[in-house]
N, C-alpha and C. Protein backbone atom coordinates (compact mmCIF):
# COMPACT_ATOMS: atom_id res chain seq x y z
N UNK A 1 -13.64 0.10 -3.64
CA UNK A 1 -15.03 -0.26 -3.76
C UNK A 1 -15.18 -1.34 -4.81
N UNK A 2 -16.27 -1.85 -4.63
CA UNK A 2 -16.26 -3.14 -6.05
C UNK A 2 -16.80 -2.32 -7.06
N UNK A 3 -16.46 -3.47 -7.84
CA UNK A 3 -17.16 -2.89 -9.29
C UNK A 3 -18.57 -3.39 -9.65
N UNK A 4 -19.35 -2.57 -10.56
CA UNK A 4 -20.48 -2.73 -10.82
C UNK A 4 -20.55 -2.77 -12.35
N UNK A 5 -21.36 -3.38 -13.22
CA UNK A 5 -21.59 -3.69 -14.63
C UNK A 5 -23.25 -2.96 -14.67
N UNK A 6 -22.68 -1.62 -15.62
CA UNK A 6 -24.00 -1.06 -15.59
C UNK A 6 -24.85 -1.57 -16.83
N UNK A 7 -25.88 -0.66 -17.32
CA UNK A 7 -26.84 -1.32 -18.02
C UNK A 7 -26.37 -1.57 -19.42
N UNK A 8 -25.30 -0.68 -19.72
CA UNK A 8 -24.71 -0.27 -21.31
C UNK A 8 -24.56 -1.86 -21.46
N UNK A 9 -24.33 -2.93 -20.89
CA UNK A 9 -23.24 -4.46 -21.31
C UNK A 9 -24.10 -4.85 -22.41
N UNK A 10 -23.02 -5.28 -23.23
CA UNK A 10 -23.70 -5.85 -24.43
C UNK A 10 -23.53 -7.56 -24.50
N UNK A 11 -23.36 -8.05 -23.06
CA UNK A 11 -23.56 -9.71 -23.28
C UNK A 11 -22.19 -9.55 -23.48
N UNK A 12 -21.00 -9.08 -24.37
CA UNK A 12 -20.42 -9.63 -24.84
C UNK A 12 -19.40 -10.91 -24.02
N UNK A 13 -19.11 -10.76 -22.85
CA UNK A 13 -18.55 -11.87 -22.10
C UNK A 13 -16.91 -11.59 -21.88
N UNK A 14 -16.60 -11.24 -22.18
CA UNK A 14 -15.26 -10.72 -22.07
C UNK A 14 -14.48 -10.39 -20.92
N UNK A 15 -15.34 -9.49 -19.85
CA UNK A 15 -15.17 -9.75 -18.41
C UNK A 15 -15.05 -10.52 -17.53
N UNK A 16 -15.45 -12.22 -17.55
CA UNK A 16 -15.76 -12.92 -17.15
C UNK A 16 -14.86 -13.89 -16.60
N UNK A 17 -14.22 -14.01 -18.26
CA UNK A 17 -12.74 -14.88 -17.85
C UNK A 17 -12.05 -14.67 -17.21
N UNK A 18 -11.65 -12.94 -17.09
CA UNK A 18 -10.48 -12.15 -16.44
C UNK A 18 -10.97 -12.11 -15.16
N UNK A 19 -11.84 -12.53 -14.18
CA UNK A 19 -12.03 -12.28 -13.07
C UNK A 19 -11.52 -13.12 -12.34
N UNK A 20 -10.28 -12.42 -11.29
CA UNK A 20 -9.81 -13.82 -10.30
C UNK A 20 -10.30 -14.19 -9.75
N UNK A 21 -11.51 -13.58 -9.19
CA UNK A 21 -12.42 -13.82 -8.04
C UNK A 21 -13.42 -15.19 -8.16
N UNK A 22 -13.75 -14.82 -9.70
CA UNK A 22 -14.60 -15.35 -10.04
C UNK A 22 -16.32 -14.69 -9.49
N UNK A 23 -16.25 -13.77 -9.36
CA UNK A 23 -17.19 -12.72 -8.85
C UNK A 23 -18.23 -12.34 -10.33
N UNK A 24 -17.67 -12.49 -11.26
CA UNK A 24 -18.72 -12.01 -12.86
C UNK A 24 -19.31 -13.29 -13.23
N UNK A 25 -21.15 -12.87 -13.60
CA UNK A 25 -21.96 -14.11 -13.81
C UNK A 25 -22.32 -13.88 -14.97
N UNK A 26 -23.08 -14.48 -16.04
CA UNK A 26 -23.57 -14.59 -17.00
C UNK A 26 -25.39 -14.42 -15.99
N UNK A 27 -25.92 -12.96 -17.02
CA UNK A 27 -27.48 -12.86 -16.45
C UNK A 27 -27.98 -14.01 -16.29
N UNK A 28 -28.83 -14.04 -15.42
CA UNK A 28 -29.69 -15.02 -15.17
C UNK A 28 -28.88 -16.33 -14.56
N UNK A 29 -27.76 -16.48 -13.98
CA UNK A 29 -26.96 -17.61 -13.56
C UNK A 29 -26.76 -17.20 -12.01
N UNK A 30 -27.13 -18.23 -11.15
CA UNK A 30 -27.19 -18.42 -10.21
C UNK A 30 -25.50 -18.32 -9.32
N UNK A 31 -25.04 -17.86 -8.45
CA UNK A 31 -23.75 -17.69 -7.71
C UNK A 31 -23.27 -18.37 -6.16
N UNK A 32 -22.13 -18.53 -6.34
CA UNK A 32 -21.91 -19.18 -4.85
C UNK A 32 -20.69 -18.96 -4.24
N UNK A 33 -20.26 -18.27 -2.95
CA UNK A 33 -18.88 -18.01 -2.80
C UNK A 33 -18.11 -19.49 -3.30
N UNK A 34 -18.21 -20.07 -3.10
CA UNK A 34 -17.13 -21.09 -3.52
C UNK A 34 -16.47 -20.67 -5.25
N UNK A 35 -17.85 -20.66 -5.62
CA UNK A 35 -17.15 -20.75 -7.02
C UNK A 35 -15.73 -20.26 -7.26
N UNK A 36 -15.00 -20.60 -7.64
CA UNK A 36 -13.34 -20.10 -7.75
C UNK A 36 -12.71 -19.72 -6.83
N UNK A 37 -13.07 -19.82 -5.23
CA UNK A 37 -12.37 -19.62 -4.37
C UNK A 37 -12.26 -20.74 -3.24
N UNK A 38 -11.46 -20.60 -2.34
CA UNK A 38 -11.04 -21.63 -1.67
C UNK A 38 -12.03 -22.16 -0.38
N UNK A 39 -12.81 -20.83 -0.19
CA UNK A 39 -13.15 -20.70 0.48
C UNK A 39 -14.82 -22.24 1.54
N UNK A 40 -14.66 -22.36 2.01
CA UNK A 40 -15.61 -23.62 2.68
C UNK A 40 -16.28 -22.94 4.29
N UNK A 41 -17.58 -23.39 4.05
CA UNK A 41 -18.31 -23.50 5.72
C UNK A 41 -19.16 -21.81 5.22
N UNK A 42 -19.30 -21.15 6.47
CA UNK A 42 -19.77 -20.26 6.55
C UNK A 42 -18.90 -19.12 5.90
N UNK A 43 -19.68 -18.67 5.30
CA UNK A 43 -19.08 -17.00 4.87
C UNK A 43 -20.22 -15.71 5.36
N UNK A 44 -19.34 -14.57 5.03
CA UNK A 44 -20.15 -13.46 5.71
C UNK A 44 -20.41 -12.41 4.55
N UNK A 45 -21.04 -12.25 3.99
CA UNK A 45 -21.55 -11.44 2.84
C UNK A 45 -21.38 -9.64 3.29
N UNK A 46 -21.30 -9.11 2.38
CA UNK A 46 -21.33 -7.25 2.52
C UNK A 46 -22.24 -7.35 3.29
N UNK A 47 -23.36 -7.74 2.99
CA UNK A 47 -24.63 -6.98 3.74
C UNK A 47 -24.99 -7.62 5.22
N UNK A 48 -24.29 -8.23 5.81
CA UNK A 48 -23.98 -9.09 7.04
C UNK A 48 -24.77 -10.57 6.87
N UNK A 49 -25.09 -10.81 6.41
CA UNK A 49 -25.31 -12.06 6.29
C UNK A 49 -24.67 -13.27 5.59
N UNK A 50 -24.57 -14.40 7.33
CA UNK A 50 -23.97 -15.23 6.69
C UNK A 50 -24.72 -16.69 5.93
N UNK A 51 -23.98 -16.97 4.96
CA UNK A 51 -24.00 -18.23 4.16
C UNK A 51 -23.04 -19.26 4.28
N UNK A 52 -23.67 -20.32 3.68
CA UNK A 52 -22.37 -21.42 3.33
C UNK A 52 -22.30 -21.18 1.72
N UNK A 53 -20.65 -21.66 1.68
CA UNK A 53 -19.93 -21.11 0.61
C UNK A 53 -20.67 -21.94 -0.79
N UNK A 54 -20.98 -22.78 -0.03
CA UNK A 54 -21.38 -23.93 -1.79
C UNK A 54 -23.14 -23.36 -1.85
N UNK A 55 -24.21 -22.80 -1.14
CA UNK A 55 -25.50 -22.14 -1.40
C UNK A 55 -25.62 -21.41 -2.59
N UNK A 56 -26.38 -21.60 -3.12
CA UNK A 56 -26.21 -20.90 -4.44
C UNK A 56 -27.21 -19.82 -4.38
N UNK A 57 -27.36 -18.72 -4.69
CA UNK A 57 -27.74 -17.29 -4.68
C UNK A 57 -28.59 -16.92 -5.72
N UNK A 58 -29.59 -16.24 -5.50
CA UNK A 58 -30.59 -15.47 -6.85
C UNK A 58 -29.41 -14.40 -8.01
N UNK A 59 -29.46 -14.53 -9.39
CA UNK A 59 -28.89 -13.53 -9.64
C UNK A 59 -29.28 -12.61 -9.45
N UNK A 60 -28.12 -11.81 -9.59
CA UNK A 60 -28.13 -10.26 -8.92
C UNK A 60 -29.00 -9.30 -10.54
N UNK A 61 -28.50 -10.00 -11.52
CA UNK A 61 -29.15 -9.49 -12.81
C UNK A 61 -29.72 -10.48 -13.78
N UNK A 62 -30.88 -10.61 -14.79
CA UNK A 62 -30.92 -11.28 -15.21
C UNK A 62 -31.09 -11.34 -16.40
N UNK A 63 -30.96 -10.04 -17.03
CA UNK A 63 -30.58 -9.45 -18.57
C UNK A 63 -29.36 -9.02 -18.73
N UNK A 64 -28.06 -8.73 -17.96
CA UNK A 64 -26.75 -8.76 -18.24
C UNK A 64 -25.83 -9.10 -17.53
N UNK A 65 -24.54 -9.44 -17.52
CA UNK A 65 -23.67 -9.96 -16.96
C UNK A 65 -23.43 -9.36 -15.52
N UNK A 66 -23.43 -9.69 -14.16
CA UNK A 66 -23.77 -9.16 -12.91
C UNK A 66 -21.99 -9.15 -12.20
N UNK A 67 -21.48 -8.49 -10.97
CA UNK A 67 -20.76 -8.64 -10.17
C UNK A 67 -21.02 -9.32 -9.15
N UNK A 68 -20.79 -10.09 -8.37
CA UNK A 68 -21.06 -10.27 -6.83
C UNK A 68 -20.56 -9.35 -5.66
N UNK A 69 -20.55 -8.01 -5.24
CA UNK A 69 -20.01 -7.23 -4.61
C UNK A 69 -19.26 -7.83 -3.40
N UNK A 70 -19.65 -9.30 -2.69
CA UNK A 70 -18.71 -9.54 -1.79
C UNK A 70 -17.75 -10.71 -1.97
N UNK A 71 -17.84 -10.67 -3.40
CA UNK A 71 -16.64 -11.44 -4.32
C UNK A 71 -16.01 -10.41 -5.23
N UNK A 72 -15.86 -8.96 -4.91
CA UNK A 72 -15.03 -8.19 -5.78
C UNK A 72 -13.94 -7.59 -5.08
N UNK A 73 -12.79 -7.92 -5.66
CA UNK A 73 -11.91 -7.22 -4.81
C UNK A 73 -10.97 -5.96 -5.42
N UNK A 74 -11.95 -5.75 -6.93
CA UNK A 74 -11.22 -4.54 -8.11
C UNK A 74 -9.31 -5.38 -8.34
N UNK A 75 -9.94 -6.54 -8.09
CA UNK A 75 -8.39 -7.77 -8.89
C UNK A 75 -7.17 -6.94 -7.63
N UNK A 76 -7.87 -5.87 -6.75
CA UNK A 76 -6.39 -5.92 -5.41
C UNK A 76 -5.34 -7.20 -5.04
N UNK A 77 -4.42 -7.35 -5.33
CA UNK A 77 -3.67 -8.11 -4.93
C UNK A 77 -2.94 -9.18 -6.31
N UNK A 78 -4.25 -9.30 -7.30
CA UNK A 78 -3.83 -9.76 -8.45
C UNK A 78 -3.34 -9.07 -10.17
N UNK A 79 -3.87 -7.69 -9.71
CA UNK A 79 -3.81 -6.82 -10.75
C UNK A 79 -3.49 -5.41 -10.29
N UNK A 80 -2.95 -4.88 -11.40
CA UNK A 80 -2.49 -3.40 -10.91
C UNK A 80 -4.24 -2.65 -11.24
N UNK A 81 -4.95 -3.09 -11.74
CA UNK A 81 -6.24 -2.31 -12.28
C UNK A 81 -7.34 -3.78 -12.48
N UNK A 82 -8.53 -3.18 -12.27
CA UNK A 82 -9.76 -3.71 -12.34
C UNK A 82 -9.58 -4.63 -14.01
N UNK A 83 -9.67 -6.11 -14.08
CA UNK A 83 -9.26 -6.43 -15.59
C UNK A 83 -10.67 -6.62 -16.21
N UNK A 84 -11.79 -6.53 -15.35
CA UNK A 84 -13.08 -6.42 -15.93
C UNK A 84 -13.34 -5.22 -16.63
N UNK A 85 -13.26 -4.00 -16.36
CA UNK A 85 -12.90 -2.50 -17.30
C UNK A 85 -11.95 -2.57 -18.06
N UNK A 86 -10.75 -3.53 -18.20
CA UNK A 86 -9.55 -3.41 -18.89
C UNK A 86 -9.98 -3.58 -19.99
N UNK A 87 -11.15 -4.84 -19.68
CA UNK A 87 -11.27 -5.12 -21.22
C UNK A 87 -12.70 -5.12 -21.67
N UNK A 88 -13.22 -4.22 -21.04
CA UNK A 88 -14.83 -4.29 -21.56
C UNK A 88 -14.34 -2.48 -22.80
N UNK A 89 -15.59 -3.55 -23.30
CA UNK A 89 -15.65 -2.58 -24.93
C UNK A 89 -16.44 -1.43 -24.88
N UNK A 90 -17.52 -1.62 -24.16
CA UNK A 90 -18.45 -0.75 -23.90
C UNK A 90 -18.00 0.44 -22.47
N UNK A 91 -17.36 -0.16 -22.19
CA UNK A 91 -16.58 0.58 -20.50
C UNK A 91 -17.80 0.87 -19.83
N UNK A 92 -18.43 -0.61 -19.49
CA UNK A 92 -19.66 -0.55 -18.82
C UNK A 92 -19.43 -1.33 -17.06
N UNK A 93 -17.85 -1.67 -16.53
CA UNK A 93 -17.61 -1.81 -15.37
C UNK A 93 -16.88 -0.59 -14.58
N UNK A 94 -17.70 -0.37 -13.88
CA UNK A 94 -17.30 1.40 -12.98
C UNK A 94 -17.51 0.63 -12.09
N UNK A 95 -16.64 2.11 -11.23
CA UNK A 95 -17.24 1.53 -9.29
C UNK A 95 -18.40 1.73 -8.87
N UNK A 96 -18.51 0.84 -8.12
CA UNK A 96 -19.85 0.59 -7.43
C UNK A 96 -19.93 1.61 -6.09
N UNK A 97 -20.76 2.87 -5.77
CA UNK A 97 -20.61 3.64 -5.02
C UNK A 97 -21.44 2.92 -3.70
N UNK A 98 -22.05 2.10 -4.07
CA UNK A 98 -22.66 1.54 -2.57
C UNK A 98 -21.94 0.40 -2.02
N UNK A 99 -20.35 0.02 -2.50
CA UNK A 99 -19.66 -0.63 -1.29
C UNK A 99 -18.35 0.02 -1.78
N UNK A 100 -18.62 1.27 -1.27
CA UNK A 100 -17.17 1.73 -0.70
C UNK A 100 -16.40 0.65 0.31
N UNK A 101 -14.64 0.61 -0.72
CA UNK A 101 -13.86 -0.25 0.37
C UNK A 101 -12.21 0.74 0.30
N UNK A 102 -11.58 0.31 1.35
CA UNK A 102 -10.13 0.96 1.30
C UNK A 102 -9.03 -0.35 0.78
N UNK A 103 -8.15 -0.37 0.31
CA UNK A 103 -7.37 -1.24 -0.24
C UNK A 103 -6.92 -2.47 0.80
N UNK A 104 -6.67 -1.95 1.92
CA UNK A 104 -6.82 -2.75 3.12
C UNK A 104 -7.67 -3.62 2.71
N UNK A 105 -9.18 -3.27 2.83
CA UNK A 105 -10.08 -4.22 3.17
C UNK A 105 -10.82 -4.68 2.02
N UNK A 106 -10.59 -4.78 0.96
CA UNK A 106 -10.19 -5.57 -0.43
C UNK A 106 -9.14 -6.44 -0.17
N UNK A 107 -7.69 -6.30 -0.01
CA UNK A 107 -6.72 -6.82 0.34
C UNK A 107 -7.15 -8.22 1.39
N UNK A 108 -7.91 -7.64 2.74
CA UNK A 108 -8.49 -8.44 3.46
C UNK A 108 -9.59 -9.11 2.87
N UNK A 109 -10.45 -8.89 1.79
CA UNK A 109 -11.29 -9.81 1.36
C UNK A 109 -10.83 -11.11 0.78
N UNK A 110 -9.57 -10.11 -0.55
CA UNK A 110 -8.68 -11.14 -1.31
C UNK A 110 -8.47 -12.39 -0.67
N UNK A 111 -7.81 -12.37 0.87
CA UNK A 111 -7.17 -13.28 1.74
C UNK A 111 -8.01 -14.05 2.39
N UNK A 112 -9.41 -13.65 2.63
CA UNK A 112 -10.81 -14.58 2.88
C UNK A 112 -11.14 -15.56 2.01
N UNK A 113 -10.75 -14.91 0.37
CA UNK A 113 -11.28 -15.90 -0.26
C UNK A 113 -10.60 -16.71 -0.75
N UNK A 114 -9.51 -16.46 -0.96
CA UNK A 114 -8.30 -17.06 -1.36
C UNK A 114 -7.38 -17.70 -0.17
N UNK A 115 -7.60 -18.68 0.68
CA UNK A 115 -6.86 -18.83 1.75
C UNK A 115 -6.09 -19.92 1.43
């Protein structure tokens, strides 16, 4: 499942860098599949809708640092563990129970975005 940044975040930023995905925003900052991934043209979001990769998106939060759930892949393929919890201080990145995924299909996201 992806990860989610609950309310505890204290700004501090620390999560951000470590994301391969490039899936972690600074509140109030606008998102776009492209950002850090390879990815071009149409994409297909969790919630079925598709976009183009360079559209830029409402944040998801705009008082703390947000995930993009169909830019999280819990670092599958690049990490043995989530490096956004590795290194948050507050241990304010848990899973996100509303996109349950199986490693497969993380694995298969990884390879969408990263092609």
């Amino acid at each position: 499942m992806a990860i989610k940044i609950t309310e505890e975040c204290i700004n501090c930023g620390a999560c951000e860098p470590e994301c391969p995905n490039n899936a972690i925003y600074e509140g109030g900052v606008e998102w776009r599949i492209a950002d850090g991934t390879t990815v071009k043209g149409s994409y297909v979001l969790k919630d079925g809708t598709v976009t183009d990769a360079d559209t830029a998106h409402a944040p998801i939060s705009v008082d703390t640092y947000y995930i993009v759930p169909s830019k999280c892949t819990e670092c599958q393929g690049f990490h043995e563990e989530p490096q956004c919890a590795a290194v948050c201080p507050v241990d304010c990145c848990v899973p996100d129970e509303m996109y349950v995924e199986t490693v497969e299909e993380l694995m298969a996201k990884k390879e969408k975005l990263h092609i």
